[in-house]
N, C-alpha and C. Protein backbone atom coordinates (compact mmCIF):
# COMPACT_ATOMS: atom_id res chain seq x y z
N UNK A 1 0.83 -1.18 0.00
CA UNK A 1 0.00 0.00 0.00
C UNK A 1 0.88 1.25 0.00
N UNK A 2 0.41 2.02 -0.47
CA UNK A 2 1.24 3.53 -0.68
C UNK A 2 0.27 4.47 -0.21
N UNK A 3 1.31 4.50 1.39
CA UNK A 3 0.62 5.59 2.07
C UNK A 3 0.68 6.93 2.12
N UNK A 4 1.75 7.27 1.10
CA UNK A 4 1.81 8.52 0.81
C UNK A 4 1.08 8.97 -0.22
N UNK A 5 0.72 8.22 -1.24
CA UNK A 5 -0.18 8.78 -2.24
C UNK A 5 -1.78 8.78 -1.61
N UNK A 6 -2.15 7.67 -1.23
CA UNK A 6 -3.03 7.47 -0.05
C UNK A 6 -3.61 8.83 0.62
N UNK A 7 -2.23 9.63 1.47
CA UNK A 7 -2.68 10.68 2.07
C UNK A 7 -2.53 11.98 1.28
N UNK A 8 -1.76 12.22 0.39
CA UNK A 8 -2.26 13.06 -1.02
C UNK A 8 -3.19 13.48 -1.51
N UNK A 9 -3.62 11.88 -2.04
CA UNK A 9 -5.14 11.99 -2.33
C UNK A 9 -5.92 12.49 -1.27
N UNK A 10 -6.16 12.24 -0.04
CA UNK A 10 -7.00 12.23 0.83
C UNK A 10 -6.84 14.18 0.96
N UNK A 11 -5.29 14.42 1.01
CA UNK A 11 -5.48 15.94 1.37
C UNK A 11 -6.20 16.66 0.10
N UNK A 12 -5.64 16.01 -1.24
CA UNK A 12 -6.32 17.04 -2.66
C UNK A 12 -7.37 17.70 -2.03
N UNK A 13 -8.38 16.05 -1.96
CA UNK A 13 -9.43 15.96 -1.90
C UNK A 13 -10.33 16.98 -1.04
N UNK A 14 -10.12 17.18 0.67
CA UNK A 14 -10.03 18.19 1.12
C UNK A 14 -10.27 19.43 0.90
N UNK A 15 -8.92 19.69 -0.30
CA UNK A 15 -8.91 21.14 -0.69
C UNK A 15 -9.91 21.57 -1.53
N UNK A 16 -9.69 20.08 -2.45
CA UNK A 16 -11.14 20.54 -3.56
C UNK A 16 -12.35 20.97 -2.69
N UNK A 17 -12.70 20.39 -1.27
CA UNK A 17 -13.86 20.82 -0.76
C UNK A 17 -13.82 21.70 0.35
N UNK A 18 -12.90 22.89 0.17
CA UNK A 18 -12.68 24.24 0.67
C UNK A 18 -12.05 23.86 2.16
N UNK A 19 -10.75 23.19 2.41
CA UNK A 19 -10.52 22.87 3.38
C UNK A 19 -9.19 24.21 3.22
N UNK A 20 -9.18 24.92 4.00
CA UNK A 20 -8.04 25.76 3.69
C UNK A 20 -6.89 25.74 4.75
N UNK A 21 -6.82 25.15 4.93
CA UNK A 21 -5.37 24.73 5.51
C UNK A 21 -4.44 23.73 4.58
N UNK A 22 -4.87 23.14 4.20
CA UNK A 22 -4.05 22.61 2.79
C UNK A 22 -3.58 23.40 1.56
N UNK A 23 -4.05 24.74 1.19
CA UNK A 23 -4.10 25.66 0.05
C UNK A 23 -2.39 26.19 0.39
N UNK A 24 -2.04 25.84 -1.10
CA UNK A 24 -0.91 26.73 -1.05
C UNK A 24 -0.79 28.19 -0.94
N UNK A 25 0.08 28.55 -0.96
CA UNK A 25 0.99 30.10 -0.70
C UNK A 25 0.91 30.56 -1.89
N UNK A 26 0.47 31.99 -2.64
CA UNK A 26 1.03 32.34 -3.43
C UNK A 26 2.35 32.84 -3.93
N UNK A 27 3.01 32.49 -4.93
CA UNK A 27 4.26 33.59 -5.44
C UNK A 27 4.12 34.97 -4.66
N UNK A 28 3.42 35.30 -4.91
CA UNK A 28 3.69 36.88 -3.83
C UNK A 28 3.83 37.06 -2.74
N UNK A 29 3.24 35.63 -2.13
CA UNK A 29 3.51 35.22 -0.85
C UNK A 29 4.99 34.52 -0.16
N UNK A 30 5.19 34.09 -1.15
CA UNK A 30 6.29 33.52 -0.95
C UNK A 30 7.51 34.27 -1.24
N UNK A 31 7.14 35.43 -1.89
CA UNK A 31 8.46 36.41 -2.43
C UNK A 31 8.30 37.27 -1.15
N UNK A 32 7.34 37.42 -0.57
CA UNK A 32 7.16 38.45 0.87
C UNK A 32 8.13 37.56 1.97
N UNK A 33 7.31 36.79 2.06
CA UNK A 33 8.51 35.50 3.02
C UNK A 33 10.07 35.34 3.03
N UNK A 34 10.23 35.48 1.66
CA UNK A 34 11.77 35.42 1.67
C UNK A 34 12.77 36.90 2.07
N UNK A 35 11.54 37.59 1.35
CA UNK A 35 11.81 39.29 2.55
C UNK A 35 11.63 39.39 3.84
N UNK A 36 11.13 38.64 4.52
CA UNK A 36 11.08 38.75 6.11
C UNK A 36 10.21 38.95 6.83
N UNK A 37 8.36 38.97 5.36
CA UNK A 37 7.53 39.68 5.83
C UNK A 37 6.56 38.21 5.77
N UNK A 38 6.55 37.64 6.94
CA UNK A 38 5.66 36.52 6.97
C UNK A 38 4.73 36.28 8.12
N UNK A 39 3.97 35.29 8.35
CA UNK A 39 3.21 35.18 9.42
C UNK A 39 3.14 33.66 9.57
N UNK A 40 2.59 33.30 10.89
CA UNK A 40 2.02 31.80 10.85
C UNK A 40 0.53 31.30 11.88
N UNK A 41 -0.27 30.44 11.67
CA UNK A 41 -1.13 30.67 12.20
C UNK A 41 -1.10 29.02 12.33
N UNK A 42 -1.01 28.73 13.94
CA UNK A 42 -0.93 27.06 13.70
C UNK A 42 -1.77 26.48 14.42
N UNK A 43 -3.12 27.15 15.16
CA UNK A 43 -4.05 26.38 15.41
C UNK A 43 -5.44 27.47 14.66
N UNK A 44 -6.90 27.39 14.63
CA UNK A 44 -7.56 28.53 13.96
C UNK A 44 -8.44 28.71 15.24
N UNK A 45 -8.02 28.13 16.13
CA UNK A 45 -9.33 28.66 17.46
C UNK A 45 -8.33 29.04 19.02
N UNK A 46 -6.92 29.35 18.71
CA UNK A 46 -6.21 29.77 19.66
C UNK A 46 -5.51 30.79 19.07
């Protein structure tokens, strides 16, 4: 079994159904980041 494609799929899937914690970063986002200008948010109810 291939549990990495396994959980891939399982995250796509997710995203396709508006799970947004899986959604990537944009380029602009990521060009801000490498400038120093970033944030992180690692729980959504604390």
């Amino acid at each position: 079994m291939d549990y990495t494609k396994i959980n891939a799929n399982t995250i796509d899937r997710w995203v396709e159904n508006g799970w947004k914690w899986g959604i990537p970063i944009s380029h602009g986002q990521f060009i801000d980041a490498q400038n120093g200008n970033w944030s992180m948010l690692l729980t959504p109810t604390k």
